[in-house]
C-alpha atoms as a PDB file:
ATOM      1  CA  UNK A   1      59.232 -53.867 178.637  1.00  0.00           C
ATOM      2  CA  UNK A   2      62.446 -52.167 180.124  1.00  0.00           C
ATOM      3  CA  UNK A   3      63.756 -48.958 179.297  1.00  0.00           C
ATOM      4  CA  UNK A   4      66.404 -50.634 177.602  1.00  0.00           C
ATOM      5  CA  UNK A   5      64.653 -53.044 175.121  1.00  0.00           C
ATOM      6  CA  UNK A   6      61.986 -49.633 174.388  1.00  0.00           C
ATOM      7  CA  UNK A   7      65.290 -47.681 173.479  1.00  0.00           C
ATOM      8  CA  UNK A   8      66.704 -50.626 171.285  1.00  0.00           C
ATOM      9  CA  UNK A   9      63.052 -51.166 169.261  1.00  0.00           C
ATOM     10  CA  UNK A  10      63.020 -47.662 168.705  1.00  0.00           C
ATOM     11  CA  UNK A  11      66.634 -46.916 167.795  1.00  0.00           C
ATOM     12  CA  UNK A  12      67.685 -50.136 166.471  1.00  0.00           C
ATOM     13  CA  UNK A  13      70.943 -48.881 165.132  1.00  0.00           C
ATOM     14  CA  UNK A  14      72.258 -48.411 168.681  1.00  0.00           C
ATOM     15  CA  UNK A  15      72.199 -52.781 168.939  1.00  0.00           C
ATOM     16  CA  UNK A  16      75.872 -52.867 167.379  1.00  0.00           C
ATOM     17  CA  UNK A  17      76.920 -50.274 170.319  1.00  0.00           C
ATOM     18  CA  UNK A  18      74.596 -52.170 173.035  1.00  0.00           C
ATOM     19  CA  UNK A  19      76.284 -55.403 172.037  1.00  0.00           C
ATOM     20  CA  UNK A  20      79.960 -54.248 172.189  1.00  0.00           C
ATOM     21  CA  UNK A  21      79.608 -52.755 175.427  1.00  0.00           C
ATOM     22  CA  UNK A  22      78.182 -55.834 177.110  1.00  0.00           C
ATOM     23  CA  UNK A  23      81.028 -57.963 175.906  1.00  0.00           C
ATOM     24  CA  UNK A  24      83.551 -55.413 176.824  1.00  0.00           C
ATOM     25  CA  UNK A  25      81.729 -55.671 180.157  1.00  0.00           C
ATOM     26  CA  UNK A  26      81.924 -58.905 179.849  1.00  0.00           C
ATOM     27  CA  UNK A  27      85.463 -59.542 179.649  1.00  0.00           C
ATOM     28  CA  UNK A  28      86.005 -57.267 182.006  1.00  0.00           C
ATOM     29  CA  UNK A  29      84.476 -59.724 184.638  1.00  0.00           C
ATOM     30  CA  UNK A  30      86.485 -62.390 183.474  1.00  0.00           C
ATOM     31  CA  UNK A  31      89.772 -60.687 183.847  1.00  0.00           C
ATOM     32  CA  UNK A  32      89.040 -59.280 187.509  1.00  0.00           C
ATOM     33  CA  UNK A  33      87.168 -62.672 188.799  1.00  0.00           C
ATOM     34  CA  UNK A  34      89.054 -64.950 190.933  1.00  0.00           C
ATOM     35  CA  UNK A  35      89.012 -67.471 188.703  1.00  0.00           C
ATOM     36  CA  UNK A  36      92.034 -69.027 186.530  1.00  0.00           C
ATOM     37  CA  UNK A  37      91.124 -69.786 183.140  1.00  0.00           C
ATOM     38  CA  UNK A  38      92.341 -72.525 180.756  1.00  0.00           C
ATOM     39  CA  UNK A  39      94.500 -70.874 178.023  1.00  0.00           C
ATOM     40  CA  UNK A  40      97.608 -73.431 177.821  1.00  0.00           C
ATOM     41  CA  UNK A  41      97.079 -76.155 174.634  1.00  0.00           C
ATOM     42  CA  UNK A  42      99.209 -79.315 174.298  1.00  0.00           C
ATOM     43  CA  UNK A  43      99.866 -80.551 170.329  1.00  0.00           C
ATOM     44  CA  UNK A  44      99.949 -84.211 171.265  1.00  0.00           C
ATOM     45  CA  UNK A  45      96.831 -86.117 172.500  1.00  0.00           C
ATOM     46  CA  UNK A  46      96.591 -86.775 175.774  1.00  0.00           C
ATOM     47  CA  UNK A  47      96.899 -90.503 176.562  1.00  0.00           C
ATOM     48  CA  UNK A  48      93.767 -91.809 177.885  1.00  0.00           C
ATOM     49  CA  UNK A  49      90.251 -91.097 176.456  1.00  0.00           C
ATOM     50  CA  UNK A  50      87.675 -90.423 178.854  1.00  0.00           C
ATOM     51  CA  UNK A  51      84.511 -89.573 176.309  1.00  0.00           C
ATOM     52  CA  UNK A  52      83.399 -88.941 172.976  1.00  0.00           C
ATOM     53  CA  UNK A  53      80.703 -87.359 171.122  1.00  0.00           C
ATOM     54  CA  UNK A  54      79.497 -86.323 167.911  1.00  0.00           C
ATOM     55  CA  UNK A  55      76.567 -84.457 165.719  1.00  0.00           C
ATOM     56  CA  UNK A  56      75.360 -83.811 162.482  1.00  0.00           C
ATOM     57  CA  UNK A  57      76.288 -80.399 161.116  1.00  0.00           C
ATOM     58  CA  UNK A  58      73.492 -80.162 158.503  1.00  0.00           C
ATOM     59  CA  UNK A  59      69.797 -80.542 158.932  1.00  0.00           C
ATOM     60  CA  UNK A  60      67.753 -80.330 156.247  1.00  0.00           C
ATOM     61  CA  UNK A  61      64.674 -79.854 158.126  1.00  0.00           C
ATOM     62  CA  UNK A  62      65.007 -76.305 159.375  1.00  0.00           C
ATOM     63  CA  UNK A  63      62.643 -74.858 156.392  1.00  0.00           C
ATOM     64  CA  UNK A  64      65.119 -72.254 155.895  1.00  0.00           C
ATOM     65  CA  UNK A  65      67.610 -71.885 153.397  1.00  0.00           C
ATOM     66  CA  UNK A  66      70.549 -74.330 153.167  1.00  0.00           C
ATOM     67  CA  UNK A  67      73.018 -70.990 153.439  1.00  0.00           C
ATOM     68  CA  UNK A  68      72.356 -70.739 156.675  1.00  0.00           C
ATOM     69  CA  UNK A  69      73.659 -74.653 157.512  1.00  0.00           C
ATOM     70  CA  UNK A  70      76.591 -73.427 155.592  1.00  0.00           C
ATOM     71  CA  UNK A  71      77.588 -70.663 157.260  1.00  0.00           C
ATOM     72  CA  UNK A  72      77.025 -72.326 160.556  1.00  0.00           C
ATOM     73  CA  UNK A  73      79.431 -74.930 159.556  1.00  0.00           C
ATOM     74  CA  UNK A  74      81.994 -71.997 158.820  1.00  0.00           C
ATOM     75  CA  UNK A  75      81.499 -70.285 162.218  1.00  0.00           C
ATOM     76  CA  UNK A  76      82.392 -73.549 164.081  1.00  0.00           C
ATOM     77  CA  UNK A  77      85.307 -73.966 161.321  1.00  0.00           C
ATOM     78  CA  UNK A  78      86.270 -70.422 163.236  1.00  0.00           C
ATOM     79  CA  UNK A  79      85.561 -71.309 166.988  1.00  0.00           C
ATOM     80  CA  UNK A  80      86.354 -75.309 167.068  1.00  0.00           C
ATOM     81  CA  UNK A  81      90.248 -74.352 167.135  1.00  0.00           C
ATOM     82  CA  UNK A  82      89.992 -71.946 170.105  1.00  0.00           C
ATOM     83  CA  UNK A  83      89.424 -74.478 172.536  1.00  0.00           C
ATOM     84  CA  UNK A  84      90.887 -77.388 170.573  1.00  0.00           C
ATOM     85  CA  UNK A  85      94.203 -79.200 171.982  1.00  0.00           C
ATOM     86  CA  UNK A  86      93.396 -77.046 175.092  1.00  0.00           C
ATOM     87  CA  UNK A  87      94.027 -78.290 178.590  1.00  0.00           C
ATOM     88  CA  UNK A  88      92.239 -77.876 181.326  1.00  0.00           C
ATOM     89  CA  UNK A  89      94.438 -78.259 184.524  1.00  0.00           C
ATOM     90  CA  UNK A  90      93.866 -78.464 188.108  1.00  0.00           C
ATOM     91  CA  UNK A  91      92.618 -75.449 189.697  1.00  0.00           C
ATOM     92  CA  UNK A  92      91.732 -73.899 186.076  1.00  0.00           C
ATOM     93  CA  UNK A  93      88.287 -72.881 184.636  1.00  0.00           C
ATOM     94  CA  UNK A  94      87.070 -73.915 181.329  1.00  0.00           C
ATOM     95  CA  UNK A  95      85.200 -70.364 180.077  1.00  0.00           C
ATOM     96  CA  UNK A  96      83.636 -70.636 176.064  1.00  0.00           C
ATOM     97  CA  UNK A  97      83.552 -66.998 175.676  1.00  0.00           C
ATOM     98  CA  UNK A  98      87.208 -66.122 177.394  1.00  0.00           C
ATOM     99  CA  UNK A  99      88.276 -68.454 174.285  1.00  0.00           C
ATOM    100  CA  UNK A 100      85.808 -68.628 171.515  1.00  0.00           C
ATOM    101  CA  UNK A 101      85.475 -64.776 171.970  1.00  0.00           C
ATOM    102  CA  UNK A 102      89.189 -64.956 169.247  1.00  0.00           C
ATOM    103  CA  UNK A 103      87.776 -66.597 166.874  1.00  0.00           C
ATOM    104  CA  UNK A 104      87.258 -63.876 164.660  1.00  0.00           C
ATOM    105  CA  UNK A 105      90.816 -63.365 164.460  1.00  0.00           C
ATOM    106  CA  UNK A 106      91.132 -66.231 161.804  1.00  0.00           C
ATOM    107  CA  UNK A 107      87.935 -65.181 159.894  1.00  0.00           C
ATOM    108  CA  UNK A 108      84.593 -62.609 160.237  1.00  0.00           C
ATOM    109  CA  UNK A 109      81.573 -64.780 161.320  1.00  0.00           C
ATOM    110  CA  UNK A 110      79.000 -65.328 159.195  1.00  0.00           C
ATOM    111  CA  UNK A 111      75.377 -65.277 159.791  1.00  0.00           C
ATOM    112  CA  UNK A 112      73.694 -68.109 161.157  1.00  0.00           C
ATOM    113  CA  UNK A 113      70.161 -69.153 162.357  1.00  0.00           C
ATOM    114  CA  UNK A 114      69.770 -68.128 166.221  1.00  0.00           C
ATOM    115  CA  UNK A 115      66.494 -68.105 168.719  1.00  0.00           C
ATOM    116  CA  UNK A 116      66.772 -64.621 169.532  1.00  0.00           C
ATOM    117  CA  UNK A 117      63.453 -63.193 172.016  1.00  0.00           C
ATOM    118  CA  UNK A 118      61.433 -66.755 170.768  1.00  0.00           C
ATOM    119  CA  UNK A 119      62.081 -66.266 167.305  1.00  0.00           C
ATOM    120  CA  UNK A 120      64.395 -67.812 164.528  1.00  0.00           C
ATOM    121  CA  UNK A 121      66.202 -64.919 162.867  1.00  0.00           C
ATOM    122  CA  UNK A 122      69.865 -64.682 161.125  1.00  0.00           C
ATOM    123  CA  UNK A 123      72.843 -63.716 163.477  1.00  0.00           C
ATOM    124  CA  UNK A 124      75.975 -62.817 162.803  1.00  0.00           C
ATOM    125  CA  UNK A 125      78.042 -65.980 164.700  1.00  0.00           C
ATOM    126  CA  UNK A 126      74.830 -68.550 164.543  1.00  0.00           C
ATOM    127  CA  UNK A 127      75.124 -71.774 165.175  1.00  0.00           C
ATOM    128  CA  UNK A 128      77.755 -71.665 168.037  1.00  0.00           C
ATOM    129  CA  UNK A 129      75.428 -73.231 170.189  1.00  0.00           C
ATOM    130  CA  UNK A 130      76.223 -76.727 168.443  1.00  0.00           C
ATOM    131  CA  UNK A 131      79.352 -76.467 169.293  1.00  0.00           C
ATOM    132  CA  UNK A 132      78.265 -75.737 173.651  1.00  0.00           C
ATOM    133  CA  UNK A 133      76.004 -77.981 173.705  1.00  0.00           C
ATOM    134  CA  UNK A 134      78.668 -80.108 172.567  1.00  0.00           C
ATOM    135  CA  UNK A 135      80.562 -79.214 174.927  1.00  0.00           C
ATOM    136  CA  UNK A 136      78.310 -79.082 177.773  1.00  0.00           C
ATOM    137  CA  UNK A 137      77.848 -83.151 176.839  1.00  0.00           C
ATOM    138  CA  UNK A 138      81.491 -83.531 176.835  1.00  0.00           C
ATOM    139  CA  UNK A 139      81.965 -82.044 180.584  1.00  0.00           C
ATOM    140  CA  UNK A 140      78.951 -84.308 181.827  1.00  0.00           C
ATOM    141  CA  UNK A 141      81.079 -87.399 181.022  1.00  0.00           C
ATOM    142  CA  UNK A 142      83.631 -86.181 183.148  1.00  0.00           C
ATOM    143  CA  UNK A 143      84.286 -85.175 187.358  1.00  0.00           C
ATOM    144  CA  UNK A 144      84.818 -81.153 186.112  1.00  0.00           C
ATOM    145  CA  UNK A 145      82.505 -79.034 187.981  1.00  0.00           C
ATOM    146  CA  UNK A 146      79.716 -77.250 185.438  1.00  0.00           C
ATOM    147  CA  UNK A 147      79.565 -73.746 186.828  1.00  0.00           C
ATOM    148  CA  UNK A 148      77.515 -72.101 184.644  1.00  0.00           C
ATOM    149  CA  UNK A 149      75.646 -73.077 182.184  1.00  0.00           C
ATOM    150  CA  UNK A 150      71.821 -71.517 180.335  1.00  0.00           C
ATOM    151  CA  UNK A 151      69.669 -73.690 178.913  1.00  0.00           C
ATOM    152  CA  UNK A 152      67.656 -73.389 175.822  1.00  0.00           C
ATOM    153  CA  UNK A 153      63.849 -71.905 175.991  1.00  0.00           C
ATOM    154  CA  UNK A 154      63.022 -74.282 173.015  1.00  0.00           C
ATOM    155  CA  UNK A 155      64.434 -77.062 170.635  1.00  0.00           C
ATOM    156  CA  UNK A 156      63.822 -74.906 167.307  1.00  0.00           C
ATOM    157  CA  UNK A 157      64.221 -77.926 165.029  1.00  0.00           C
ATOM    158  CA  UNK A 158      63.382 -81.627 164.495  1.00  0.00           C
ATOM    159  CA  UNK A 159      66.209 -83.999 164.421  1.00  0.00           C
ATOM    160  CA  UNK A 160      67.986 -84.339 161.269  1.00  0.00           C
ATOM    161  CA  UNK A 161      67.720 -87.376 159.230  1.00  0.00           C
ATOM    162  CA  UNK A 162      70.767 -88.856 159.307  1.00  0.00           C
ATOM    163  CA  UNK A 163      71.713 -90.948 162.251  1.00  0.00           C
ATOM    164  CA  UNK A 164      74.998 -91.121 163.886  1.00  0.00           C
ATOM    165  CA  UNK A 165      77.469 -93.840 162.090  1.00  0.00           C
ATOM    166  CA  UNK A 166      77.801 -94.668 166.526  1.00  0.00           C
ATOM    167  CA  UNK A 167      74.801 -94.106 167.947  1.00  0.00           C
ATOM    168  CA  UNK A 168      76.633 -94.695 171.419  1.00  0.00           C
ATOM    169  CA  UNK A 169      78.358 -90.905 170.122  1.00  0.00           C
ATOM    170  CA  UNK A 170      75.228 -89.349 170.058  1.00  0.00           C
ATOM    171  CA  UNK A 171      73.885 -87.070 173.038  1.00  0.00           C
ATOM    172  CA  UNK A 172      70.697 -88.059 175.346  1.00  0.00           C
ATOM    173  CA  UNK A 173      67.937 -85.267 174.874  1.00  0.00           C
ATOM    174  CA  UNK A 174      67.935 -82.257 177.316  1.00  0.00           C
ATOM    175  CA  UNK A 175      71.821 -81.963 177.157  1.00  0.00           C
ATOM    176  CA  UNK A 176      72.168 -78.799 175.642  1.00  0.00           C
ATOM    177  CA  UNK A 177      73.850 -75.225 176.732  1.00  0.00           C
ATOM    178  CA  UNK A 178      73.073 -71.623 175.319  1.00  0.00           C
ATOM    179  CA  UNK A 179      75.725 -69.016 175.113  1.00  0.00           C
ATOM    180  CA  UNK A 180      75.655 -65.579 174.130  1.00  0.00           C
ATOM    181  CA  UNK A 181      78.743 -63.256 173.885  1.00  0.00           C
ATOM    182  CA  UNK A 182      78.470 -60.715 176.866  1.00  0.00           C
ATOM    183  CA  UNK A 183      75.402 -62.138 178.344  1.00  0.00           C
ATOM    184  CA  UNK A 184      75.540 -66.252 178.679  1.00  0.00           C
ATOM    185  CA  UNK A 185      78.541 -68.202 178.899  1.00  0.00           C
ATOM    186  CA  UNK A 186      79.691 -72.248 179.419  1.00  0.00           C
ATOM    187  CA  UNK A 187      82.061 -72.425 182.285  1.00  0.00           C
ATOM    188  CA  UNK A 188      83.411 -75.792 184.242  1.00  0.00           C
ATOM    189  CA  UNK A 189      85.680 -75.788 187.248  1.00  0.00           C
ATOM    190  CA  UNK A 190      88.426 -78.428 187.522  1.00  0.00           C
ATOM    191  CA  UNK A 191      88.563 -79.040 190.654  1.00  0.00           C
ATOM    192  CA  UNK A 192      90.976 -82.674 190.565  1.00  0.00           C
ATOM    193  CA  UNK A 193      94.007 -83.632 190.355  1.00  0.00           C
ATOM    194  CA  UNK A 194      93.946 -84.285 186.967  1.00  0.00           C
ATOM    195  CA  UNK A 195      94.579 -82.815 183.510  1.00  0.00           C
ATOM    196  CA  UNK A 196      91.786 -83.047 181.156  1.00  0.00           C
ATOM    197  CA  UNK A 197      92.136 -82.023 177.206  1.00  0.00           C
ATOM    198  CA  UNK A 198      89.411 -80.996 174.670  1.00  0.00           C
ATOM    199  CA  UNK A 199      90.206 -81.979 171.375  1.00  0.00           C
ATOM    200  CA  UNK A 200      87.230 -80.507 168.706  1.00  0.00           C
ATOM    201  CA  UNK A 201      87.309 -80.336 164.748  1.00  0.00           C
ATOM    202  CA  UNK A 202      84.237 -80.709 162.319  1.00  0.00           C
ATOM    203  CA  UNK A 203      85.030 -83.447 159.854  1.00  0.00           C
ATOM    204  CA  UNK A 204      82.655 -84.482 157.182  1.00  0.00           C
ATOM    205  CA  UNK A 205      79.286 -84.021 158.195  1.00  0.00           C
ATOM    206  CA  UNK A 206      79.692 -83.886 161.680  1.00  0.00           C
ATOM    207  CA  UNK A 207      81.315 -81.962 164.603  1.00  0.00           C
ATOM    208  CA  UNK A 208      83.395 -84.125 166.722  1.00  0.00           C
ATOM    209  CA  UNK A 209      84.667 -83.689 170.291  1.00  0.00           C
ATOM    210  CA  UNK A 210      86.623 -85.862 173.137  1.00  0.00           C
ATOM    211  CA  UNK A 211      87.836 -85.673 176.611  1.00  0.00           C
ATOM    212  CA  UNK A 212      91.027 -86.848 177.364  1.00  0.00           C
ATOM    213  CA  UNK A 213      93.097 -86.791 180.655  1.00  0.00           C
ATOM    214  CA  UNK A 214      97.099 -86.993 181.608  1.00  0.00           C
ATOM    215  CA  UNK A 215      96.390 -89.889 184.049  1.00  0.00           C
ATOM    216  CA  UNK A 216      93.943 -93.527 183.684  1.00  0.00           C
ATOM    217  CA  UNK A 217      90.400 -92.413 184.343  1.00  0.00           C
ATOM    218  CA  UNK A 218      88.793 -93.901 187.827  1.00  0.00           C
ATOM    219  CA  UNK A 219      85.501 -93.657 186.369  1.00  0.00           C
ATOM    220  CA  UNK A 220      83.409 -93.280 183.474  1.00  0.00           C
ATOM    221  CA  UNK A 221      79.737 -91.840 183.545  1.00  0.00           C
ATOM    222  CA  UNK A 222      76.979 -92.475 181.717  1.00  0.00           C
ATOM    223  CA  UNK A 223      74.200 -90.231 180.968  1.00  0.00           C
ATOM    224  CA  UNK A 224      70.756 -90.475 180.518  1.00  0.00           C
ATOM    225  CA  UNK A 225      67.061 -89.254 180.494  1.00  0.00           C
ATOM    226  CA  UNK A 226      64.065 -90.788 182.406  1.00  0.00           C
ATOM    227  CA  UNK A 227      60.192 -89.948 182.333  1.00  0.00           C
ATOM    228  CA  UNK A 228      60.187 -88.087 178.856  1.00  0.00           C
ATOM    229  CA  UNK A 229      57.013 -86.922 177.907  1.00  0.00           C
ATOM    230  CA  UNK A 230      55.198 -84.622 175.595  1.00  0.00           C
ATOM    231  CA  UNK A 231      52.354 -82.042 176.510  1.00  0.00           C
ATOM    232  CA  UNK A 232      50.072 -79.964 174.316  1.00  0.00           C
ATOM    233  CA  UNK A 233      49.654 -76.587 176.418  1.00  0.00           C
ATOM    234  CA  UNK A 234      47.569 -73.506 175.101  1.00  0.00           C
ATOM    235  CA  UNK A 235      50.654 -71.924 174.381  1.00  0.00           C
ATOM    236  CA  UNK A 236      52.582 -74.518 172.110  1.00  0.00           C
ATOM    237  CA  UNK A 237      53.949 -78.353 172.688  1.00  0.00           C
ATOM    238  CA  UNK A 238      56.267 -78.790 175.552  1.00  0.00           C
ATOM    239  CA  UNK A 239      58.818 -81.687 176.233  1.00  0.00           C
ATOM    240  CA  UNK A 240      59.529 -82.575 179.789  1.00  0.00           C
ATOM    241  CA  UNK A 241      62.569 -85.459 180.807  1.00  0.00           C
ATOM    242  CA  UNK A 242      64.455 -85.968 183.800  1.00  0.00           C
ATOM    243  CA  UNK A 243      68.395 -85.997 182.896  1.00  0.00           C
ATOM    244  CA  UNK A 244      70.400 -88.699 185.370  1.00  0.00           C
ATOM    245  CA  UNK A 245      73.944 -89.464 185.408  1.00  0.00           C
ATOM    246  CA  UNK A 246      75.665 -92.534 186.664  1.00  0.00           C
ATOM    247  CA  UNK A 247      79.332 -93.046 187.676  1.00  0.00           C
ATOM    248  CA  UNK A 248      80.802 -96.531 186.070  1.00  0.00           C
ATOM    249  CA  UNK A 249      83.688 -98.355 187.728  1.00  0.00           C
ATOM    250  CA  UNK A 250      86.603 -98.046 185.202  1.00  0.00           C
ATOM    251  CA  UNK A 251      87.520-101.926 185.303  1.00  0.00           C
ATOM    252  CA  UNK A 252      84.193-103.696 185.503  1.00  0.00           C
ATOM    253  CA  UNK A 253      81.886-100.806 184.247  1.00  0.00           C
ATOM    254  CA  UNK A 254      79.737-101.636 187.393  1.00  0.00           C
ATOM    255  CA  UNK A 255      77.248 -98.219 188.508  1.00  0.00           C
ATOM    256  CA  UNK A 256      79.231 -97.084 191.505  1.00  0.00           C
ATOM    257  CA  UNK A 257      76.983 -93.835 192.249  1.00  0.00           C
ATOM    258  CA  UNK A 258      74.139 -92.320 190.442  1.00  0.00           C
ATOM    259  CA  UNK A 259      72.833 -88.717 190.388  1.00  0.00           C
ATOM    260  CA  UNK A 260      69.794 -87.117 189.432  1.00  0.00           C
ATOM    261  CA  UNK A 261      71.248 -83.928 187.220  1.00  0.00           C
ATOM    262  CA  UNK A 262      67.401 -81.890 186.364  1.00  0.00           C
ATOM    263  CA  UNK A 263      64.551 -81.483 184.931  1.00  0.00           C
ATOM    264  CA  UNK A 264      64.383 -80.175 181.364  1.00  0.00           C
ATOM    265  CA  UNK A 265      61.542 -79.081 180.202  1.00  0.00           C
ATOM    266  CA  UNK A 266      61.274 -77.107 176.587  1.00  0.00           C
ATOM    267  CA  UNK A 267      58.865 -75.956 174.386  1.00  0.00           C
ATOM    268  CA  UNK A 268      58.821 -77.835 170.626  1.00  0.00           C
ATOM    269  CA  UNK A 269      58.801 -75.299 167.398  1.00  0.00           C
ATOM    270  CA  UNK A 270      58.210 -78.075 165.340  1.00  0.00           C
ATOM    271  CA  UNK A 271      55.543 -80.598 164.306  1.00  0.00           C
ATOM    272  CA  UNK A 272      55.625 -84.055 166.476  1.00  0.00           C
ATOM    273  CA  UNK A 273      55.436 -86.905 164.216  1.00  0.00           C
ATOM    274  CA  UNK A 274      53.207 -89.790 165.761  1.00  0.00           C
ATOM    275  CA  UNK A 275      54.991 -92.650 166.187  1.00  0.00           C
ATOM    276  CA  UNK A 276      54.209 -95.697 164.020  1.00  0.00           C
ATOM    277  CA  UNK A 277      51.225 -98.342 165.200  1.00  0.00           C
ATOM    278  CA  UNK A 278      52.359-101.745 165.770  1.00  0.00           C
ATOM    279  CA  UNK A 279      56.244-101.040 166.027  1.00  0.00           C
ATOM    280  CA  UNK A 280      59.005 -98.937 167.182  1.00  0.00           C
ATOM    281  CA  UNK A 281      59.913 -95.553 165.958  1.00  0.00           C
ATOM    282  CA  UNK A 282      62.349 -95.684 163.213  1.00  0.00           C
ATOM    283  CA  UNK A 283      64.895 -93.022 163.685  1.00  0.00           C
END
């Protein structure tokens, strides 16, 4: 254990301190790094959509209370309109913390549920990482550069229950993208010729998200996983998959180029339902 986690176990009101510094550290970086980040927003839409992509906001399935869902769905209430309408131009970098670091401007975050040293506990801001792995899933489907991006130790939860009303809107498994204020952040690179645009708002039951660019797309991409498999170790179940990606002619949709992305593999905090005999699993 470092000197730093013994002094935070044993003097636990020094965390609010610990925390503030690293982000003021943080942003620090940001501001003397070479990079130029996206802060200019555009009220109309773009005109062409590139990708889409959606998920459910509440899952009942967590085993802890419902309060929590709720306040998550309020934090991303608070962060969704820091980044939405925002352009991305040539030459800029996308960074989730340089923008979703305001949030609180328009509201205090609430707690939410957060993996925090492998274990589920209430954070103030929780449930933020929805809305980067959203993200994340979003940048995949386009030519931006991902240059940085953490992910998760373990998948916490089981699906929810209720599908997607487009199941083509829903993301593969393995696309997903941690971030913690002052420590882990989401950055892409756009390093075209184009414009792209984010445009994010939770509706309903479900946060939505789309890509859309200044000029006609000359490609699409697809995204998917490959060799997924579960394995019982001594220390818990693991999930491993191999994430691909595939670049589509715009025209004919014909796979121009594909790409092998990584390897995921993530340990399960959850019971694995068998899937049914005789039949295909019913989602």
């Amino acid at each position: 254990m470092t000197l730093r986690k013994t002094l935070l176990s044993a003097f636990p009101f020094l965390r609010p301190l610990h925390a503030l510094g690293r982000r003021f550290l943080y942003r620090t970086r940001l501001r003397l790094d070479k990079n130029r980040y996206a802060d200019g927003r555009e009220a109309c839409l773009l005109p062409h959509r590139l990708c889409r992509f959606q998920s459910v906001l509440i899952n009942p399935l967590t085993g802890y209370p419902l309060e929590y869902q709720r306040n998550k769905v309020h934090n991303l209430r608070l962060a969704c309109p820091t980044a939405d309408h925002l352009l991305i131009r040539p030459g800029e970098t996308f960074s989730f913390w340089h923008l979703v670091g305001q949030a609180e401007r328009m509201g205090r975050f609430r707690d939410g549920l957060c993996l925090v040293n492998g274990e589920i506990r209430p954070v103030r801001g929780g449930g933020l990482c929805q809305l980067s792995n959203l993200l994340y899933g979003l940048f995949l489907h386009t030519p931006l550069t991902v240059t940085e991006r953490h992910p998760h130790s373990a998948e916490s939860f089981p699906p929810p229950p209720v599908s997607l009303p487009h199941a083509h809107e829903a993301l593969p498994d393995g696309v997903d993208a941690t971030v913690s204020e002052g420590w882990l952040d989401l950055k892409a690179h756009n390093g075209t010729e184009t414009t792209f645009q984010i445009v994010l708002h939770v509706e309903g039951d479900h946060l939505r998200g789309e890509i859309r660019t200044d000029r006609q797309p000359e490609a699409f991409y697809r995204v998917w996983t490959e060799d997924e498999s579960i394995q019982e170790e001594t220390d818990g179940v693991y999930r491993s998959l191999t994430l691909w990606r595939a670049r589509l002619d715009p025209l004919t949709g014909e796979e121009t180029e594909r790409e092998k992305l990584y390897d995921s593999r993530q340990r399960l905090d959850y019971p694995i339902q068998p899937e049914p005999v005789g039949g295909e699993e019913v989602a």
